[in-house]
Protein backbone atom coordinates (compact mmCIF):
# COMPACT_ATOMS: atom_id res chain seq x y z
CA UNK A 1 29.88 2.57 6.20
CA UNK A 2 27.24 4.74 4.39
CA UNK A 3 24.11 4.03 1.93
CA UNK A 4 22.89 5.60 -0.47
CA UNK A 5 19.19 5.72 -0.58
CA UNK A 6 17.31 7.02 -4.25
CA UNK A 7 13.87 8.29 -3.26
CA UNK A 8 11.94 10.37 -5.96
CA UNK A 9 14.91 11.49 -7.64
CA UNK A 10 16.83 12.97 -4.84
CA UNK A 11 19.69 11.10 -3.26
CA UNK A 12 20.23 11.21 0.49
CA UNK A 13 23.18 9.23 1.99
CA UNK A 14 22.62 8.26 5.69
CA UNK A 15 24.82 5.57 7.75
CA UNK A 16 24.08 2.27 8.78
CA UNK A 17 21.94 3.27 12.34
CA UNK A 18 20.10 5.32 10.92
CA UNK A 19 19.36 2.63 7.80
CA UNK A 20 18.68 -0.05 10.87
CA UNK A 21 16.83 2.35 12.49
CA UNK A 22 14.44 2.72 9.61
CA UNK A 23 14.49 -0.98 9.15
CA UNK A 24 12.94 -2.06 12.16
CA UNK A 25 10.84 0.80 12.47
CA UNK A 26 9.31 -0.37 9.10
CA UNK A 27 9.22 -4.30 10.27
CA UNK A 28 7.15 -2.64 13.45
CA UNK A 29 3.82 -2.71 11.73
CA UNK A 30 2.16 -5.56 10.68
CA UNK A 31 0.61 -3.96 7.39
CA UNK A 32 4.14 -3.06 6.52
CA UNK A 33 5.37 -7.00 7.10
CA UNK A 34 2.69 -8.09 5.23
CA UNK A 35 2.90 -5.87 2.31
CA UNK A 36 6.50 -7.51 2.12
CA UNK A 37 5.07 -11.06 2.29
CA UNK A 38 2.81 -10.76 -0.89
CA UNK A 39 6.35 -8.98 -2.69
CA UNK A 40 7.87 -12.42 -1.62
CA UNK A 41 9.64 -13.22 -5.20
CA UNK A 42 7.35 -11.47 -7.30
CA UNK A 43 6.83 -8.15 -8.59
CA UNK A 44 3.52 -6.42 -7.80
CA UNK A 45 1.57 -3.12 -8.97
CA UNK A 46 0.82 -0.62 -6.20
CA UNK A 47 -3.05 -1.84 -6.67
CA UNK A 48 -2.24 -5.44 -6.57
CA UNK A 49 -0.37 -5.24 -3.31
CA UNK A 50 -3.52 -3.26 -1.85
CA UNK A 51 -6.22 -5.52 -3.12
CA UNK A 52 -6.52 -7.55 -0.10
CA UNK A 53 -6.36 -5.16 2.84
CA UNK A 54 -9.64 -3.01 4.18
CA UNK A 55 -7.09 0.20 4.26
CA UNK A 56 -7.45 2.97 1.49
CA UNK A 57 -4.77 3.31 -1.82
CA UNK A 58 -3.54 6.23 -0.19
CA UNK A 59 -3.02 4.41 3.22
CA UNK A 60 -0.88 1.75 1.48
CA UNK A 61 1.10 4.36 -0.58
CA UNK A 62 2.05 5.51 2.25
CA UNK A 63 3.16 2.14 4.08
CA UNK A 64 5.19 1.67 0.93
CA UNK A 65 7.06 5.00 0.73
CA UNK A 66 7.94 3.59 4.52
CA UNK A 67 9.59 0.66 2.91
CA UNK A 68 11.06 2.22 0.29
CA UNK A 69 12.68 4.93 2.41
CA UNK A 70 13.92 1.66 4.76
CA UNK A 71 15.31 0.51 1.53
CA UNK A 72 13.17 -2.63 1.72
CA UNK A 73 11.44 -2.11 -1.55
CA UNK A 74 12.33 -0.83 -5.12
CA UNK A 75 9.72 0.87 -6.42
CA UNK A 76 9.86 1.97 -9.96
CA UNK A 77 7.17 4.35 -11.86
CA UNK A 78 6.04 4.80 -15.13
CA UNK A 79 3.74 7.23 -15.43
CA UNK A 80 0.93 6.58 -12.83
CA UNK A 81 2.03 3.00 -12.81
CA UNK A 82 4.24 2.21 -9.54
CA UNK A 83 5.46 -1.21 -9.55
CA UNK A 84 6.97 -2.93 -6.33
CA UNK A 85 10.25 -5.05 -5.49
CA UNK A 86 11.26 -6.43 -2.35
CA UNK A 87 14.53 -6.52 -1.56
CA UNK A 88 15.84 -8.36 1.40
CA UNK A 89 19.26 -6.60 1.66
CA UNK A 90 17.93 -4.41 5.04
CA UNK A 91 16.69 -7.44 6.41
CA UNK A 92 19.25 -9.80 6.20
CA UNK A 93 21.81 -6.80 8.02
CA UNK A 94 19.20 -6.23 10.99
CA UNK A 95 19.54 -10.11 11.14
CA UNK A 96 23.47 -9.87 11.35
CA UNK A 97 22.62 -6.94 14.03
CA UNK A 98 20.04 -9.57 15.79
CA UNK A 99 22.85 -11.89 15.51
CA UNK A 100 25.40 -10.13 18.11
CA UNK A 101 22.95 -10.63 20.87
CA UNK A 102 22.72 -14.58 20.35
CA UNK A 103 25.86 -15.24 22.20
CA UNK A 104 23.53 -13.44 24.85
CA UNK A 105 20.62 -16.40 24.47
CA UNK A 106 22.60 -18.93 24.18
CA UNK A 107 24.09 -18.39 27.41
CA UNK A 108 20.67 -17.85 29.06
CA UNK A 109 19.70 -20.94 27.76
CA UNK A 110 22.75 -23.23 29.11
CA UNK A 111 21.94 -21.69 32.67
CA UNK A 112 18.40 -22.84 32.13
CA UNK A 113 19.38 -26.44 30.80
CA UNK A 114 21.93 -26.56 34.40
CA UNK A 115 18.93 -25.26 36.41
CA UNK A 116 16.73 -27.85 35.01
CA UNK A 117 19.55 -30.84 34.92
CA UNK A 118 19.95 -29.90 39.06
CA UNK A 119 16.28 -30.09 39.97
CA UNK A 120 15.73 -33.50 38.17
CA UNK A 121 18.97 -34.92 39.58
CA UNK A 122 17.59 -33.83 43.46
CA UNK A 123 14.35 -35.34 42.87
CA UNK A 124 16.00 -38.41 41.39
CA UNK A 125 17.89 -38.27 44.28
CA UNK A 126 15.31 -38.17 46.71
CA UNK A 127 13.52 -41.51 48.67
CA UNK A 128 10.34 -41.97 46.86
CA UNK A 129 7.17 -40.38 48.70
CA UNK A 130 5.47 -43.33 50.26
CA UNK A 131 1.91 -42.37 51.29
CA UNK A 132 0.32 -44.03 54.30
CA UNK A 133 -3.05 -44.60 54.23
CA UNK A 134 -5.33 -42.29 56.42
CA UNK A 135 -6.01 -43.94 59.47
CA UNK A 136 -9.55 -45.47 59.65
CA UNK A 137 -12.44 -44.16 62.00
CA UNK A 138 -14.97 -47.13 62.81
CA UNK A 139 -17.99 -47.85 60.89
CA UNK A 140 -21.24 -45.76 61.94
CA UNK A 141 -23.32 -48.22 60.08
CA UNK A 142 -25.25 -50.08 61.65
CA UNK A 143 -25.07 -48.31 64.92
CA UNK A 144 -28.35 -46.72 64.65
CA UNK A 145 -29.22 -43.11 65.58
CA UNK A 146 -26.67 -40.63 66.98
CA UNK A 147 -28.41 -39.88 71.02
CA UNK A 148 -28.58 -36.17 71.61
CA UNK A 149 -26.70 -35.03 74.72
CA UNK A 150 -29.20 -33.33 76.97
């Protein structure tokens, strides 16, 4: 299957690994994943998703175009206003990809639960640890004074 990505009015078509590549690549960095949390349901101006990050216009610009490329965000301009979209698409197929691999888990995690069921059943199994008490040395008190051997 192929995309079609629409970046700055050029169209480049490029298949689905190299879309999921892009994808996770852009969900690597954490200014990235958290430019996409404040474009949770809303639309936001370029300067508005900036505002609370210590990281220049230019820097963020540039996290976007990362996005956009990754085809995580719509980002339409009108003259030197840029307004953001996020759009889940790309995330939900990296989660089907994700997905494949839970068979994997899951089976990882039934050994575990046997492992675990096996040791409690041998301790259950096992007399119960009675503990003697230490045998007692006699009393010094009221012995007096230790004698010194010449």
């Amino acid at each position: 299957m192929r995309a079609q990505l629409r970046l700055a009015d050029q169209t480049h078509v490029i298949d689905d690994d190299t879309r999921l590549n892009e994808v996770f690549s852009a969900l690597s960095d954490p200014i990235r994943r958290a430019i996409l949390g404040r474009l949770d349901g809303r639309d936001l101006l370029v300067s508005e998703i900036a505002a609370p990050f210590a990281i220049s216009l230019q820097a963020i610009s540039r996290h976007i175009q990362v996005l956009v490329r990754a085809g995580l965000v719509n980002q339409e301009r009108t003259g030197r206003i840029s307004r953001c979209r996020l759009d889940a698409g790309p995330i939900f197929d990296a989660a089907v990809w994700l997905n494949r691999y839970s068979k994997y888990w899951q089976e990882q995690f039934n050994l575990l639960a046997v492992a675990l069921e096996d040791i409690e059943r041998r301790r259950m199994s096992k007399p119960p640890l009675v503990r003697r008490p230490a045998p007692r040395r006699p009393s010094r008190r009221g012995a007096g004074p230790r004698k010194k051997d010449p």
